[in-house]
Protein backbone atom coordinates (compact mmCIF):
# COMPACT_ATOMS: atom_id res chain seq x y z
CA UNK A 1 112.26 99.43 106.79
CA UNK A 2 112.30 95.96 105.35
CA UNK A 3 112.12 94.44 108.53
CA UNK A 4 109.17 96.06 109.59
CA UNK A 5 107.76 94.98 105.93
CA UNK A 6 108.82 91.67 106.61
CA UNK A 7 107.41 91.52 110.64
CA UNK A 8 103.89 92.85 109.20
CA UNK A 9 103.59 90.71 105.77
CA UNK A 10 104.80 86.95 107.87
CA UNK A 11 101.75 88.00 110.55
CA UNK A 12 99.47 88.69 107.69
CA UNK A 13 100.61 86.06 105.52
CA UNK A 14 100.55 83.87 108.21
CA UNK A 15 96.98 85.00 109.27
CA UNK A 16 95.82 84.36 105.90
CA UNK A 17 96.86 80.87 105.01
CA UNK A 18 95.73 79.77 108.41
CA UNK A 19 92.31 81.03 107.50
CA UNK A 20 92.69 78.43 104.58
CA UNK A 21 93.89 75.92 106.78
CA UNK A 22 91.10 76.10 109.37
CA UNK A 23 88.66 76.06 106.96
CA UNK A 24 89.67 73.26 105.01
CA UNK A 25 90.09 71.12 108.33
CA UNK A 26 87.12 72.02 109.85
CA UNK A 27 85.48 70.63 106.29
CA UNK A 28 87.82 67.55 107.26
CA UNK A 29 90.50 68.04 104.54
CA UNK A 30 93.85 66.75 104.86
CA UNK A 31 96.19 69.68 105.21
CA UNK A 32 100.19 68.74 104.01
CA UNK A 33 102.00 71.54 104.62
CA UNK A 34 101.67 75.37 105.96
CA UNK A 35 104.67 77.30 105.14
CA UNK A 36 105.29 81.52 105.64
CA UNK A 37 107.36 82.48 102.85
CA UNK A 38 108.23 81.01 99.67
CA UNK A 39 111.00 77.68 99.74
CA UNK A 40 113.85 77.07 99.99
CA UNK A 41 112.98 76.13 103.31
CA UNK A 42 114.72 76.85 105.80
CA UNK A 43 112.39 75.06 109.47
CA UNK A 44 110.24 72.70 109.53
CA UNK A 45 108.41 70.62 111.98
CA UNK A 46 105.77 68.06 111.18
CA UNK A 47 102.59 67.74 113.92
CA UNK A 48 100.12 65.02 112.89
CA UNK A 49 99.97 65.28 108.95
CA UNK A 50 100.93 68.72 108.48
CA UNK A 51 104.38 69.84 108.01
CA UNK A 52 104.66 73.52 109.37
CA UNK A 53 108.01 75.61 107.87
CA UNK A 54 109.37 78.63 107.25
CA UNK A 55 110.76 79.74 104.20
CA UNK A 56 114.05 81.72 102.97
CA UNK A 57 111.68 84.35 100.61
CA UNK A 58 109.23 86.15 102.60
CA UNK A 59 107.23 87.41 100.10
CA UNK A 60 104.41 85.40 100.57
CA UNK A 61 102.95 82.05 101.68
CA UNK A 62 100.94 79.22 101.18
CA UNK A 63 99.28 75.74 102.16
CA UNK A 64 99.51 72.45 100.23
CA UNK A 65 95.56 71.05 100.61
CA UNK A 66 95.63 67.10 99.28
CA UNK A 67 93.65 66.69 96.65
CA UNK A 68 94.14 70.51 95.23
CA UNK A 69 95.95 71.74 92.19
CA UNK A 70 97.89 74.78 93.44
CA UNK A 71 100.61 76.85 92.75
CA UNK A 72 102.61 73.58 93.39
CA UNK A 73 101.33 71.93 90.09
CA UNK A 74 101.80 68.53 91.87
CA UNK A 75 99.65 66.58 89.36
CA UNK A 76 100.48 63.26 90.60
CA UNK A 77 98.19 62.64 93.10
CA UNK A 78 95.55 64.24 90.80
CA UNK A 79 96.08 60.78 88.60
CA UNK A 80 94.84 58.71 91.46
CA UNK A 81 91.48 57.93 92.74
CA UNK A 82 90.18 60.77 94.92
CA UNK A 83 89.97 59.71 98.89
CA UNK A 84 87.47 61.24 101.05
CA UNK A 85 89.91 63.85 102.95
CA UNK A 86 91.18 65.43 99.55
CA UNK A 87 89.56 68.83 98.44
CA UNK A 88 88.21 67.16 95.41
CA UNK A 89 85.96 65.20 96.85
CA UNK A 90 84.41 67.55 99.24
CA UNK A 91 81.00 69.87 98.29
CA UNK A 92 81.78 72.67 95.61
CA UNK A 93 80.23 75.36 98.79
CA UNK A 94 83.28 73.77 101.35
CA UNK A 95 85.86 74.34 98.70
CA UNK A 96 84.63 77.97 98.18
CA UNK A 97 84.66 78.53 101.71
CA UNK A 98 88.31 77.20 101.96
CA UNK A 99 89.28 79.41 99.41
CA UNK A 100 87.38 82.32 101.01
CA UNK A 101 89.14 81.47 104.17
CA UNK A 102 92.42 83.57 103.72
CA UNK A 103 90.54 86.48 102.37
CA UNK A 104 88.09 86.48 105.29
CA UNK A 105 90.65 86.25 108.12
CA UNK A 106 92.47 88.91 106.30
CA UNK A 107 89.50 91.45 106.47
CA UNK A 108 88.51 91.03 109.88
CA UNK A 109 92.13 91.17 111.40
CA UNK A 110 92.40 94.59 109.09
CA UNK A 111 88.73 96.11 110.74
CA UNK A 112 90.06 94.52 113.99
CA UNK A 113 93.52 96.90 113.96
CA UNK A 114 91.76 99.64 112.75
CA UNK A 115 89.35 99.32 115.67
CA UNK A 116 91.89 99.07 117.65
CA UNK A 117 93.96 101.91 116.48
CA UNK A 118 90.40 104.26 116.40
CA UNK A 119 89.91 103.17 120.32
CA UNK A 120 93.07 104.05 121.18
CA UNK A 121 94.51 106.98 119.46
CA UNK A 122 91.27 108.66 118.64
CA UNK A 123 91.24 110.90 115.68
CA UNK A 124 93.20 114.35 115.39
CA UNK A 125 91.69 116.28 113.74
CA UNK A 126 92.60 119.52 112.18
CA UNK A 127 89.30 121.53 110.99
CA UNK A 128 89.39 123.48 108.01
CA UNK A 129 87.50 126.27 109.39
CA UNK A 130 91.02 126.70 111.27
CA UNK A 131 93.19 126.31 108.51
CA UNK A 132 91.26 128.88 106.85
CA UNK A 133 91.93 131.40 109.18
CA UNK A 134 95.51 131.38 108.14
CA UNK A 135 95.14 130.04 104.37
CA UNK A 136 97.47 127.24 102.93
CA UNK A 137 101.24 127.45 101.69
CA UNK A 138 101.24 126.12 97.98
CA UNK A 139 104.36 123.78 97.32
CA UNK A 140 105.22 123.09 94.14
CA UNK A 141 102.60 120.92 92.78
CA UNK A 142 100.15 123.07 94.33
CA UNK A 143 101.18 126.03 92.56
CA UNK A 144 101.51 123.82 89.54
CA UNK A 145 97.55 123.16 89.53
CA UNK A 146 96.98 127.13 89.89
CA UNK A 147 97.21 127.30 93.88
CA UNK A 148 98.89 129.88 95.39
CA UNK A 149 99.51 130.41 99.48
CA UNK A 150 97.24 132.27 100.87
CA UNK A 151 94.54 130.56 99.42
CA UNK A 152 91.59 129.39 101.25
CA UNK A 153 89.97 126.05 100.33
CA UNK A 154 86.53 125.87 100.98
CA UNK A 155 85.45 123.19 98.71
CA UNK A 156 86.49 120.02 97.11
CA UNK A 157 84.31 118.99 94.21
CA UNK A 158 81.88 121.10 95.59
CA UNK A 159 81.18 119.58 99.11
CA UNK A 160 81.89 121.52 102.01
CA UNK A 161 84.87 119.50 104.61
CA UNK A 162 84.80 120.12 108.08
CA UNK A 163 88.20 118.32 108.75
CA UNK A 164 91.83 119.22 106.69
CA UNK A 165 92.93 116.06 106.07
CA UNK A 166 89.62 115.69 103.76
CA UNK A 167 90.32 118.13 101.74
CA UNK A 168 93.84 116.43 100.67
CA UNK A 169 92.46 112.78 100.70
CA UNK A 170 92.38 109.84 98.25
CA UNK A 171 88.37 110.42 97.95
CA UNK A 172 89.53 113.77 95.86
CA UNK A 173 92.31 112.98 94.05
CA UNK A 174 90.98 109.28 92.84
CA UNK A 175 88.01 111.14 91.47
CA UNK A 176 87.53 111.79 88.22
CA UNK A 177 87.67 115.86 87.13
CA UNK A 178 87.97 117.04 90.66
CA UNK A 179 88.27 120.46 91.61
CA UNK A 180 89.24 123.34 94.66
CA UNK A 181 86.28 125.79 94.97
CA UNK A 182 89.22 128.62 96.94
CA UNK A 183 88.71 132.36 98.27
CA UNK A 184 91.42 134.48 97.07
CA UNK A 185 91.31 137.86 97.63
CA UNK A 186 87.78 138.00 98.66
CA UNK A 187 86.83 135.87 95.47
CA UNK A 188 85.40 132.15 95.28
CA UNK A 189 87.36 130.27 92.23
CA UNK A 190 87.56 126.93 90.95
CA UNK A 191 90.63 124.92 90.08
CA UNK A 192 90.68 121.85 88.46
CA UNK A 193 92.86 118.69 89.51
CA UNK A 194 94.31 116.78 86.93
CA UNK A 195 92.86 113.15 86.17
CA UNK A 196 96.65 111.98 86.62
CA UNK A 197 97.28 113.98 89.47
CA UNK A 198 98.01 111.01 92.06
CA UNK A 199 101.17 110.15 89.52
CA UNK A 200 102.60 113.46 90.63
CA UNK A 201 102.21 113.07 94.67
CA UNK A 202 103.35 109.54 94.14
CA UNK A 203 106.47 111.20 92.49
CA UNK A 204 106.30 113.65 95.18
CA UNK A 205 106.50 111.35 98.30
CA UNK A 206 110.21 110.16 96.35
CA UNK A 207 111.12 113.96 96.16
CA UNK A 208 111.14 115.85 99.37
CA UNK A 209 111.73 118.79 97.39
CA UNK A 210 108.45 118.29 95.38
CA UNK A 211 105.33 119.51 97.94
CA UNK A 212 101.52 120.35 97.58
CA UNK A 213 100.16 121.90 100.24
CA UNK A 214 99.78 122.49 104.07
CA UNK A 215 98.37 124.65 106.43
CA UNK A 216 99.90 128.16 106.87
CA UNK A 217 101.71 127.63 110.25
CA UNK A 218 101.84 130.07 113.14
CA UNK A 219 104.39 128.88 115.43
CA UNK A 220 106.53 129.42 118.83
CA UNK A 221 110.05 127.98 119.21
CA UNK A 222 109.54 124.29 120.67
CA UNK A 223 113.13 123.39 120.86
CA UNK A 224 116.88 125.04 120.12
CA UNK A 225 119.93 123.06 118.45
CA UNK A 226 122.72 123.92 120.91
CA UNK A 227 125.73 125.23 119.72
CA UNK A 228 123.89 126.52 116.54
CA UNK A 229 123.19 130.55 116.04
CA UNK A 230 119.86 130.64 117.80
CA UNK A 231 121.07 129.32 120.94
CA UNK A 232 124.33 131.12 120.95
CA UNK A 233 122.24 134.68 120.22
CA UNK A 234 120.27 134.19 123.48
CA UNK A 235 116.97 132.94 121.99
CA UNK A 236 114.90 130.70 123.75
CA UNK A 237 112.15 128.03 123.29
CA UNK A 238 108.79 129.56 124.01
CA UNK A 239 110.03 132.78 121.75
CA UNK A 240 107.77 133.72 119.03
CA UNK A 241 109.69 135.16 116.18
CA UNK A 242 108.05 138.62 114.97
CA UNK A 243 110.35 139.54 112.01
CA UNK A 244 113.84 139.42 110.55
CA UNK A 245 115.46 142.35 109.29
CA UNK A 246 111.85 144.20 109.31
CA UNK A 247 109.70 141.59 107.03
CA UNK A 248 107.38 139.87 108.87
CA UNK A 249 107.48 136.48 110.25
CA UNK A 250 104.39 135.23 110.97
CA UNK A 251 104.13 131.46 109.79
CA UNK A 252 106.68 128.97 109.69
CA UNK A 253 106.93 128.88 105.92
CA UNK A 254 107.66 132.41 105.71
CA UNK A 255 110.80 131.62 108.08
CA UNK A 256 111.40 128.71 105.66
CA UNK A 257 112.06 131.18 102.85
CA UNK A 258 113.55 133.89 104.69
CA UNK A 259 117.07 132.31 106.21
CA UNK A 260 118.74 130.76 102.92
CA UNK A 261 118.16 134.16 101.56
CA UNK A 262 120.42 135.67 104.60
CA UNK A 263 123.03 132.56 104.56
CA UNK A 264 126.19 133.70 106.31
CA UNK A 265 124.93 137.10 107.24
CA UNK A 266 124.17 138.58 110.59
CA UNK A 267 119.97 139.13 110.82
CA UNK A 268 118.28 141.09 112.93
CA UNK A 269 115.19 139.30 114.54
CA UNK A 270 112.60 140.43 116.79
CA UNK A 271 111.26 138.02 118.99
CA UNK A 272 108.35 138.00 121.46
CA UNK A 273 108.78 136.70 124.67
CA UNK A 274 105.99 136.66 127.30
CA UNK A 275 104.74 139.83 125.59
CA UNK A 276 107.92 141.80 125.12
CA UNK A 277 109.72 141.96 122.38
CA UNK A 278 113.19 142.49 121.87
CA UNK A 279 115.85 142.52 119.07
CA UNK A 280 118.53 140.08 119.09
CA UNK A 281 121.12 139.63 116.49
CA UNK A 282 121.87 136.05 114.76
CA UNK A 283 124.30 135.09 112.49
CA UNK A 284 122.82 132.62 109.84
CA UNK A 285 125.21 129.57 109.53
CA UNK A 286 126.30 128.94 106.09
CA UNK A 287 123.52 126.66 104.92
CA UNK A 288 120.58 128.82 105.47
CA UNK A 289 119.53 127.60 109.05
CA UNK A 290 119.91 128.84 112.74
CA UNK A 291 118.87 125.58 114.56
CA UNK A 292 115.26 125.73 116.02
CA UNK A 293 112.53 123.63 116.27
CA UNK A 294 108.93 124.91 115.79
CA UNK A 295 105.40 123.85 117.54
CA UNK A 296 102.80 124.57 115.73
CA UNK A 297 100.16 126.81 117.23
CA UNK A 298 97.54 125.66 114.64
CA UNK A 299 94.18 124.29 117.02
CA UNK A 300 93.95 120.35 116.89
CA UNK A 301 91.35 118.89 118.31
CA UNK A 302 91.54 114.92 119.38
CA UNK A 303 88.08 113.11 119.62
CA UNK A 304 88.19 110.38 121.44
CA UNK A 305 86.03 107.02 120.48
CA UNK A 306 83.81 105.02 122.62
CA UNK A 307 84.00 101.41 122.10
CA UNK A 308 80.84 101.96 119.80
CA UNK A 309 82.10 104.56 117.73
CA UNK A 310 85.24 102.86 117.53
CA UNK A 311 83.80 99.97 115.75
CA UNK A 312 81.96 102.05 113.29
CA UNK A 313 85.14 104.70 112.63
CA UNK A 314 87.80 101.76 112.41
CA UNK A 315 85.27 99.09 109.77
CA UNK A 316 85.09 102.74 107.57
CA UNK A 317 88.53 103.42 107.74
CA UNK A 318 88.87 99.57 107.08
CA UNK A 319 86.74 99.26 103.96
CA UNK A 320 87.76 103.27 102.36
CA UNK A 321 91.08 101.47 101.88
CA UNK A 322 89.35 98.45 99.53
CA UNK A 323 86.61 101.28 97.84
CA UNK A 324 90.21 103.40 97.15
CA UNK A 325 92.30 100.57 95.86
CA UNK A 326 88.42 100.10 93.65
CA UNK A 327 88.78 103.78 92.60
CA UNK A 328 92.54 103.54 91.82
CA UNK A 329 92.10 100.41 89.60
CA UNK A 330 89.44 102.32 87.76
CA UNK A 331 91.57 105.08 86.86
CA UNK A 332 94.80 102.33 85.99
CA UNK A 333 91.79 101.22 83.22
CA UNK A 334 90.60 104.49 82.55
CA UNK A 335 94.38 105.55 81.22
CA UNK A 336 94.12 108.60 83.80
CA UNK A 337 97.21 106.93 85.85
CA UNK A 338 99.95 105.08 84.44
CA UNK A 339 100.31 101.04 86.29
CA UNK A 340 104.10 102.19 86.79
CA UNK A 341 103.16 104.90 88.91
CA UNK A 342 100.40 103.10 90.88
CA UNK A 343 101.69 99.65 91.18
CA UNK A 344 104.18 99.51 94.20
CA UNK A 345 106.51 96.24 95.21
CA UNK A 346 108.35 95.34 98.29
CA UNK A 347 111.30 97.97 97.93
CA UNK A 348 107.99 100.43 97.81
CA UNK A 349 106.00 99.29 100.68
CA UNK A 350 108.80 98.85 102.91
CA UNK A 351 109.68 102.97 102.34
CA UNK A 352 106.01 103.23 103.63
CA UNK A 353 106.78 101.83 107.12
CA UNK A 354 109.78 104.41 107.15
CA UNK A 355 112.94 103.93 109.10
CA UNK A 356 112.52 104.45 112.27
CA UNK A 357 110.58 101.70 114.20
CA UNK A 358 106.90 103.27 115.36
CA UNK A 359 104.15 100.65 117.00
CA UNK A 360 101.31 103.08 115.66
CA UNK A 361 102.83 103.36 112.39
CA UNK A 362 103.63 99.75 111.77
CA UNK A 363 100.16 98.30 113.27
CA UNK A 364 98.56 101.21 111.26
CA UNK A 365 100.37 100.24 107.72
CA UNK A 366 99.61 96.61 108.70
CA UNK A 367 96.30 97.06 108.96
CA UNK A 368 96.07 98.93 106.03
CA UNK A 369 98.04 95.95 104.01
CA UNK A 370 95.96 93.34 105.21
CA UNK A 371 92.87 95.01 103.74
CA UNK A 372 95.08 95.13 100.37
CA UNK A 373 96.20 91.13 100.93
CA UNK A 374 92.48 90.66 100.80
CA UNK A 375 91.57 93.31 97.60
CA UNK A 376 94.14 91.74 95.45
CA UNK A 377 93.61 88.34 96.71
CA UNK A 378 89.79 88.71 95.77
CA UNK A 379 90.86 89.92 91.85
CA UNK A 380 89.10 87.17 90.03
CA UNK A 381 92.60 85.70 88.51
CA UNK A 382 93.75 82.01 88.16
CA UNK A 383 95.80 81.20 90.95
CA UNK A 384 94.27 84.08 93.30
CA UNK A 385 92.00 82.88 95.66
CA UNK A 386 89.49 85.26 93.63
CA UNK A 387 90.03 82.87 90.58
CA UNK A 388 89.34 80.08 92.40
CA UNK A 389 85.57 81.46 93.94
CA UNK A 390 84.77 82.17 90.59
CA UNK A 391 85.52 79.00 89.34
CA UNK A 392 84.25 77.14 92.22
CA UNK A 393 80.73 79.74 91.74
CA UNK A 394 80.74 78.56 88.29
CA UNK A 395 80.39 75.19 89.41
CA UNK A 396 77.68 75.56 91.98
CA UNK A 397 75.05 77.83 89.76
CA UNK A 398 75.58 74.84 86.83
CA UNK A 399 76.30 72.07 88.75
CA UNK A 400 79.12 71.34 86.45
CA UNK A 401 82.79 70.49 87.62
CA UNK A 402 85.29 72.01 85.14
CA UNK A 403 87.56 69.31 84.42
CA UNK A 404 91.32 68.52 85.75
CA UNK A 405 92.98 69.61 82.64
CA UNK A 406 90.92 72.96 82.48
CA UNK A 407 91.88 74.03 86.12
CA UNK A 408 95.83 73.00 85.54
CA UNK A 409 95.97 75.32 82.19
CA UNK A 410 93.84 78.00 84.44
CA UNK A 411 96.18 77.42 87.52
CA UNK A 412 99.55 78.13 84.47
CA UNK A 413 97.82 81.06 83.37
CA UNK A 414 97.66 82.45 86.49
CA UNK A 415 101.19 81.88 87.70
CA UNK A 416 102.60 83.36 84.55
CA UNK A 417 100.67 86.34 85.08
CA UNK A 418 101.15 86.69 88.86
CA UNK A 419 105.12 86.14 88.31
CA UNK A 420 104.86 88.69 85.12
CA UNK A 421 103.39 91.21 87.90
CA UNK A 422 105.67 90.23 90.54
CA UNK A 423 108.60 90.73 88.35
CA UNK A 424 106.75 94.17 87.36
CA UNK A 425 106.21 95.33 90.48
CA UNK A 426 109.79 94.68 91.58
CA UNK A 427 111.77 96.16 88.50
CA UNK A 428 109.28 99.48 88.93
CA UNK A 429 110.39 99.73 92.14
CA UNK A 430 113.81 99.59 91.28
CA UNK A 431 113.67 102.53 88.80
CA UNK A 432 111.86 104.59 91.16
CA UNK A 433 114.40 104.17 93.57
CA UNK A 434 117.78 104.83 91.20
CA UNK A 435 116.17 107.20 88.50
């Protein structure tokens, strides 16, 4: 997990303070160092006059621009008359585009992987219209909202989805008062969502035993655990399992429930097997399992992307994740959703990449971070590059230069609060993990 966070953050990281670093020497700045991660250092190597490093804390990066009050607070140099190659000196419209830089090159590497990713893989999608054949299976939070399985959704505050996933995206549960328009027993009914809802499926995703919902699943056997009952009995992958001791088995959920209730015991299944079925007896191992492996026999269907489509599909994917973190901000200020359940640090976003290593998974998540790199980035606080463009706007609408000592309390500010958010961030994710 964390080095997969680490891989994907030093690429972006390194991405974005190059983007600074181009800009600012294209604009003929002097650029002192460019360092991935925080010090103590731990490479160097200087070419020309920049010093290019690595450091020991790679939660970040940055580059040291002469003439620039940064994060560094080196106001030394400030004291001394400014030179033509220091930041100061250059037009107010360079130094917003060198502050701009990082945030730019972080956007279009995030629409470039999500192009990418839309090219290659396509989209699997899962249409509703199928799920609905079969209805859902409610999980806990699902019955906790008034869901129950069997239920067919065929609304989410009241639009009509053609695709699954839709129906359990961010674009319904960042909403405000959202709501399932479901058939139950012939009937159309409305549940409501809770404004605070996302707390509980962030909670969720640290609870495997915590669930909301999924598609009924009608199933075959894909794969048997040797040496466990099912094997030993005679069953075989391809099987379809019919019932157990008379009650029905016809989606995967219902098996699920079924075999902890018959730990130990022998069971009497019924299996179909190229259209004949036949009884076999299994022995349920004392945990509730008999070793199988099911294959969904849901209906996917994969579009495919020309280069075209790609580039519109993977830019929307690209931007939904900026217009969600938007959304989930809103509800943060709103008091819907608590900050300590929608703030994540590193110990957070590394459980995202998961741990086993997967190129789709990791380019996906990266992509997906370096949209976020360029959100936060953009929040208009001293010390973010946001602060800086609104600073540096401020200055070319009124054509006045805020002063030294105005941008060195701003640039104190700014650290204390990033730090304060840092340290946040970190000690959240540290009583998610142990409590």
């Amino acid at each position: 997990m964390a080095g997969q966070l680490i891989l994907g953050l030093s690429i972006l990281v390194g991405l974005h303070e190059w983007g600074h670093m181009f800009a600012a020497k294209t604009f003929g700045m002097r650029v002192e160092k460019y360092f991935i991660g925080f010090p103590p250092k731990i490479w160097s190597i200087q070419k020309g006059e920049t010093e290019y490093g690595i450091g020991a804390i790679p939660l970040g990066g940055f580059v040291k621009i002469s003439g620039m009050i940064d994060e560094s607070m080196d106001t030394e140099a400030m004291n001394k008359d400014p030179q033509p190659w220091e930041f100061r000196s250059k037009p107010a419209w360079q130094r917003l585009i060198v502050m701009l830089g990082g945030i730019i090159v972080n956007v279009i590497v995030g629409v470039f992987i999500f192009i990418v990713l839309a090219y290659i893989d396509g989209e699997k999608i899962l249409s509703n219209a199928e799920v609905n054949k079969y209805g859902i299976v409610a999980g806990d939070l699902g019955k906790q909202i008034g869901l129950r399985t069997g239920d067919k959704i065929i609304k989410a505050n009241g639009k009509s989805y053609t695709c699954f996933n839709d129906i359990v995206s961010l674009d319904v549960f960042l909403a405000s008062n959202s709501t399932y328009t479901v058939l139950r027993d012939g009937k159309e009914m409305d549940i409501d969502i809770p404004n605070n809802f996302i707390e509980k499926l962030s909670d969720a995703d640290r609870d495997d035993k915590m669930s909301f919902i999924s598609p009924a699943m009608p199933f075959k056997i894909r794969e048997l655990v040797p040496g466990m009952p099912a094997a030993k009995a005679g069953i075989k992958a391809g099987d379809k399992i019919v019932s157990i001791n008379g009650a029905p088995i016809r989606y995967y959920n219902e098996l699920q429930e079924t075999l902890p209730k018959l730990k130990g015991q022998e069971a009497k299944i019924v299996i179909d097997r190229a259209g004949q079925q036949q009884d076999i007896n299994v022995k349920v191992s004392a945990d509730g399992t008999i070793g199988l492996y099911p294959e969904s026999l849901l209906a996917f269907t994969t579009i495919k992307f020309t280069v075209g489509e790609a580039v519109k599909e993977g830019t929307k994917n690209a931007f939904n994740v900026v217009f969600n973190n938007i959304k989930g901000f809103g509800k943060i200020f709103r008091g819907e959703v608590s900050a300590s359940k929608a703030l994540s640090g590193p110990i957070g976003i590394a459980r995202m990449f998961g741990g086993v290593w997967d190129w789709n998974r990791f380019w996906h998540l990266t992509g997906l971070l370096s949209m976020v790199l360029a959100f936060m980035n953009a929040l208009p606080i001293p010390a973010l590059d946001g602060g800086h463009a609104v600073i540096l706007s401020y200055e070319i609408i009124s054509g006045r230069k805020p002063s030294d000592v105005f941008l060195e309390n701003a640039q104190k500010v700014g650290m204390v609060l990033l730090l304060g958010l840092m340290a946040f961030a970190i000690f959240n994710d540290v009583w998610k993990a142990v409590f």
